[in-house]
N, C-alpha and C. Protein backbone atom coordinates (compact mmCIF):
# COMPACT_ATOMS: atom_id res chain seq x y z
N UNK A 1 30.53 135.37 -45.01
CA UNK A 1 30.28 136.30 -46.09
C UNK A 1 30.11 137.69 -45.51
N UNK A 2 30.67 138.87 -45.91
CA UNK A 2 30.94 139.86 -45.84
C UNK A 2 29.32 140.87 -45.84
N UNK A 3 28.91 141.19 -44.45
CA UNK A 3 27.44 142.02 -45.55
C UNK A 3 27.55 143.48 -45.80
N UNK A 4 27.12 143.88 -46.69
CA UNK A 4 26.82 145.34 -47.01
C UNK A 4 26.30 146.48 -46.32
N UNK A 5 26.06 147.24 -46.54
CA UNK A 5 26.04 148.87 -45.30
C UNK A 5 24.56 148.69 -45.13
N UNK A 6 23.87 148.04 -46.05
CA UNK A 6 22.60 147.94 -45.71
C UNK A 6 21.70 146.85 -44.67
N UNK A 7 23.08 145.14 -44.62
CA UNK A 7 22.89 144.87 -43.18
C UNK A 7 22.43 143.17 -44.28
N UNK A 8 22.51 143.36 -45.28
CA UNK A 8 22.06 142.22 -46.00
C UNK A 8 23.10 141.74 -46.70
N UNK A 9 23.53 140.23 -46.51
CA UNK A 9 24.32 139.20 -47.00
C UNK A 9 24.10 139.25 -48.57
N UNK A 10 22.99 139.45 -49.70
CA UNK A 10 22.77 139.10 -50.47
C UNK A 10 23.22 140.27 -51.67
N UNK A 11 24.00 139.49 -52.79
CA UNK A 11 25.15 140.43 -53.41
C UNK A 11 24.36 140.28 -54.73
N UNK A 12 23.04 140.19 -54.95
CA UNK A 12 22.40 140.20 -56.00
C UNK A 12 22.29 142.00 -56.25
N UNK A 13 22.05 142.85 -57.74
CA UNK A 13 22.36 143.43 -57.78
C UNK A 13 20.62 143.82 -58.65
N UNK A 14 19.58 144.45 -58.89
CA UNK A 14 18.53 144.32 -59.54
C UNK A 14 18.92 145.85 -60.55
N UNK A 15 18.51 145.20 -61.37
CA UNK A 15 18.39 146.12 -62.64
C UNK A 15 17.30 147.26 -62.34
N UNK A 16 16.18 146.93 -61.45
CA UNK A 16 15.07 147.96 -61.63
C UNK A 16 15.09 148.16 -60.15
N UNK A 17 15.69 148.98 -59.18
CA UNK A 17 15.99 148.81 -57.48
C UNK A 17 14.13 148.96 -57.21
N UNK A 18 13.35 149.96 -57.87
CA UNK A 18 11.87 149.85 -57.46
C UNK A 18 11.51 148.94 -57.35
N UNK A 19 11.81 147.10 -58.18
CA UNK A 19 11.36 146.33 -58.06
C UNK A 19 11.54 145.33 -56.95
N UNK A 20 12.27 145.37 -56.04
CA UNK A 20 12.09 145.24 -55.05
C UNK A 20 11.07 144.45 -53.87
N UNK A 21 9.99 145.40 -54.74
CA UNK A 21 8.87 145.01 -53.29
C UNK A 21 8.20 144.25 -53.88
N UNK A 22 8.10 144.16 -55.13
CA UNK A 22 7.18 142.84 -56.16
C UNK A 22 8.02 141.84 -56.25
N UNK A 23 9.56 141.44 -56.18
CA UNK A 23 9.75 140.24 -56.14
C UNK A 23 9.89 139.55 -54.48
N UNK A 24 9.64 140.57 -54.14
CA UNK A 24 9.55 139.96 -52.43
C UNK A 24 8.41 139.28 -52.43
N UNK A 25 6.92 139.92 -52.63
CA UNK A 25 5.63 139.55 -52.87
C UNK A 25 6.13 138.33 -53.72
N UNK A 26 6.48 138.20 -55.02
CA UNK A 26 6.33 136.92 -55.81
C UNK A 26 7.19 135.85 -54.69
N UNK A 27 7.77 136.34 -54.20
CA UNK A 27 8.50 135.14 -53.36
C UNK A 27 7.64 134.42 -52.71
N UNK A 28 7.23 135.14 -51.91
CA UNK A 28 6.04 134.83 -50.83
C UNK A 28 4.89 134.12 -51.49
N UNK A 29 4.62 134.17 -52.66
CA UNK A 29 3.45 133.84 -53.12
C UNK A 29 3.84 132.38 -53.94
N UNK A 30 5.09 132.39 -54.18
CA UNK A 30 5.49 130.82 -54.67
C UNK A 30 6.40 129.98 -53.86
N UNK A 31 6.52 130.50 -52.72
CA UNK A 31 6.85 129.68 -51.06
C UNK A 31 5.32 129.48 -50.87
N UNK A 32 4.38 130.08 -51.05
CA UNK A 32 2.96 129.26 -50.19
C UNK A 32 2.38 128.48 -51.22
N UNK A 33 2.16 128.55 -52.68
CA UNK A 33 2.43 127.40 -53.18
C UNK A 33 3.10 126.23 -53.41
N UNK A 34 4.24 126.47 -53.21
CA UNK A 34 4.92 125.22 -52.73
C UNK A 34 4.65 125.13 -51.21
N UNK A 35 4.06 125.30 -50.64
CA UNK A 35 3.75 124.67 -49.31
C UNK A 35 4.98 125.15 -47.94
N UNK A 36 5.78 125.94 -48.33
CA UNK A 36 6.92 126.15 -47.88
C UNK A 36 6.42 127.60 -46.99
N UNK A 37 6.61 127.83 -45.37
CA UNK A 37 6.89 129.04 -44.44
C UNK A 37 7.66 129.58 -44.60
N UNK A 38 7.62 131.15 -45.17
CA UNK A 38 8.54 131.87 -44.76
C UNK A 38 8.49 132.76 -43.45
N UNK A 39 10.14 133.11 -43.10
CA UNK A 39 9.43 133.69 -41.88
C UNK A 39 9.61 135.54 -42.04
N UNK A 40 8.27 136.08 -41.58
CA UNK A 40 8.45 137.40 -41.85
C UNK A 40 9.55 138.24 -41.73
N UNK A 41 10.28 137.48 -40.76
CA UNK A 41 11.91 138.99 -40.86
C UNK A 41 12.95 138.20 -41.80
N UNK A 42 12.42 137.87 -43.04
CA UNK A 42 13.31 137.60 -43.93
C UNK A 42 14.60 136.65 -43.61
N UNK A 43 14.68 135.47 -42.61
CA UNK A 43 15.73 134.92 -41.99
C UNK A 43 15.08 133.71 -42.22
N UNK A 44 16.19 133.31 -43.82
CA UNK A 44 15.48 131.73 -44.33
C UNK A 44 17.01 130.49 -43.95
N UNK A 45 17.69 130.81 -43.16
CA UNK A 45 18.45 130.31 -43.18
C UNK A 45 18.37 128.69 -42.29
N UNK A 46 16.82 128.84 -41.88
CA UNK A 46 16.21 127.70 -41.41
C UNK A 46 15.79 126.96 -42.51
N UNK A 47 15.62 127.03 -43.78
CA UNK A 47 14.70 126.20 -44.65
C UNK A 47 16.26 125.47 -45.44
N UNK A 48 15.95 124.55 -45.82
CA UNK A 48 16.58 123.60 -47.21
C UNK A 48 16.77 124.46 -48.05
N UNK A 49 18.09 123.33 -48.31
CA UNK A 49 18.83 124.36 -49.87
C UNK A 49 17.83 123.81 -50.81
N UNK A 50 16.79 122.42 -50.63
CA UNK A 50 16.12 122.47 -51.97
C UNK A 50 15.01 123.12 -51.52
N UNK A 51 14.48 123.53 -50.40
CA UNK A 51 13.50 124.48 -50.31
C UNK A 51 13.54 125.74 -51.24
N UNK A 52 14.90 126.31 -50.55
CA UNK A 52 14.88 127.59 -51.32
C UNK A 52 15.25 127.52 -52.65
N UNK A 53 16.18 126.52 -52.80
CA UNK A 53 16.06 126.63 -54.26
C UNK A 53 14.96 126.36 -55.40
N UNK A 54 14.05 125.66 -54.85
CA UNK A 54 12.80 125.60 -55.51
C UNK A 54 12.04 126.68 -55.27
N UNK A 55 12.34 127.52 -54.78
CA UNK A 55 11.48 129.08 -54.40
C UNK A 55 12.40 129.63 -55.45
N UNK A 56 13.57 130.01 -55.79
CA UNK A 56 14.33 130.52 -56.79
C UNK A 56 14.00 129.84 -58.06
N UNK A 57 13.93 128.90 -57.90
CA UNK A 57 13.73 128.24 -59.47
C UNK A 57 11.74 128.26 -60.22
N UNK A 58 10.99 128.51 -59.16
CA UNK A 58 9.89 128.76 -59.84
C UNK A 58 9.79 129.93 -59.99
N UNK A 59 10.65 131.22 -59.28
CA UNK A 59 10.22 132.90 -59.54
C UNK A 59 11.41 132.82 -60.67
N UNK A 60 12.21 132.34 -61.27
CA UNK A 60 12.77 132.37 -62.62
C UNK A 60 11.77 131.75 -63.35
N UNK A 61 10.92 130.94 -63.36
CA UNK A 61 10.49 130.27 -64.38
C UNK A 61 8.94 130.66 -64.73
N UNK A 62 8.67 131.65 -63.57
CA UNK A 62 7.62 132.80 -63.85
C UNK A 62 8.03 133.54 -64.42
N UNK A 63 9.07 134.12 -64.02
CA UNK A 63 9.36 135.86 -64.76
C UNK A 63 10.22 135.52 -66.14
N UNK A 64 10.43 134.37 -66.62
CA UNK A 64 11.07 133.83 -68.15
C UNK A 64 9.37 134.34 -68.20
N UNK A 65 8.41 133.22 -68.02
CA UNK A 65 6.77 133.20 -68.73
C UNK A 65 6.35 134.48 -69.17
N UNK A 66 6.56 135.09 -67.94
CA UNK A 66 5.77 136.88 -67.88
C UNK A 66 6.69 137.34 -68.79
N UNK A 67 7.86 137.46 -69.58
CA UNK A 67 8.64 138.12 -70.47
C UNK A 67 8.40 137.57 -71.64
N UNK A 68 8.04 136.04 -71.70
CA UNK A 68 7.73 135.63 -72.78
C UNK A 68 6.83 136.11 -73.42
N UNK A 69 5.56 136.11 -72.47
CA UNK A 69 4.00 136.66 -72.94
C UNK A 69 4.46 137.99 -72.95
N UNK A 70 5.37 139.32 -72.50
CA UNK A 70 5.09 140.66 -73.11
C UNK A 70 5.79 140.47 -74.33
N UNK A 71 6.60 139.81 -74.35
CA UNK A 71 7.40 139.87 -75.68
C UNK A 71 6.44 138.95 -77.30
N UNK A 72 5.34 137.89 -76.55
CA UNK A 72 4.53 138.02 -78.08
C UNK A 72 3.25 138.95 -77.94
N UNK A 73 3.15 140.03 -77.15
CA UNK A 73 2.47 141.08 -76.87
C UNK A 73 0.98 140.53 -76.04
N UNK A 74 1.30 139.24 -75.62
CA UNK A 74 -0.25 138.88 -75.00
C UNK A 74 -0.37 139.23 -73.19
N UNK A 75 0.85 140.07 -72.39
CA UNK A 75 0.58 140.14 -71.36
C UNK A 75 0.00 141.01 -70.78
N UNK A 76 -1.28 141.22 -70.35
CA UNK A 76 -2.08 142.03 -69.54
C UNK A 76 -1.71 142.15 -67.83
C-alpha cells in the first residue's frame, strides 16, 4: 500500500482534522479496556485482525452512543 507525504499508510479521511488527538485518546482507552497493548509509536501491525478490529468496532459503537445522546439532547 502506497503511503502518503505524511508517512502514514492510513487513507481514512476525518471530517473534523482537529479531531485527531481525541480519537487517538479514545483508541487507547478502548484497547486498555479490552485488555489489548498498544504500542506507543503507533505500529499495530503486531496485534490481530480481531484485536484491532474489536478496537474499531467498540470506538464506532461509542461514537454511534455519544451522537445518539447529543442528538436526544442528554449529552454533557
Amino acid at each position: 500500500m502506497a503511503q502518503s507525504s505524511s508517512g502514514s499508510s492510513n487513507s481514512n479521511n476525518l471530517v473534523v482534522p482537529k479531531s485527531n488527538a481525541a480519537l487517538e485518546q479514545l483508541k487507547f482507552e478502548v484497547a486498555q479496556e479490552l485488555g489489548i497493548t498498544l504500542s506507543p509509536d503507533g505500529y499495530q501491525g503486531n496485534k490481530t485482525s480481531y484485536e484491532n478490529g474489536s478496537i474499531g468496532g467498540y470506538i464506532t459503537k461509542r461514537l454511534v452512543t455519544i451522537a445518539e445522546q447529543q442528538l436526544a439532547g442528554s449529552f454533557k
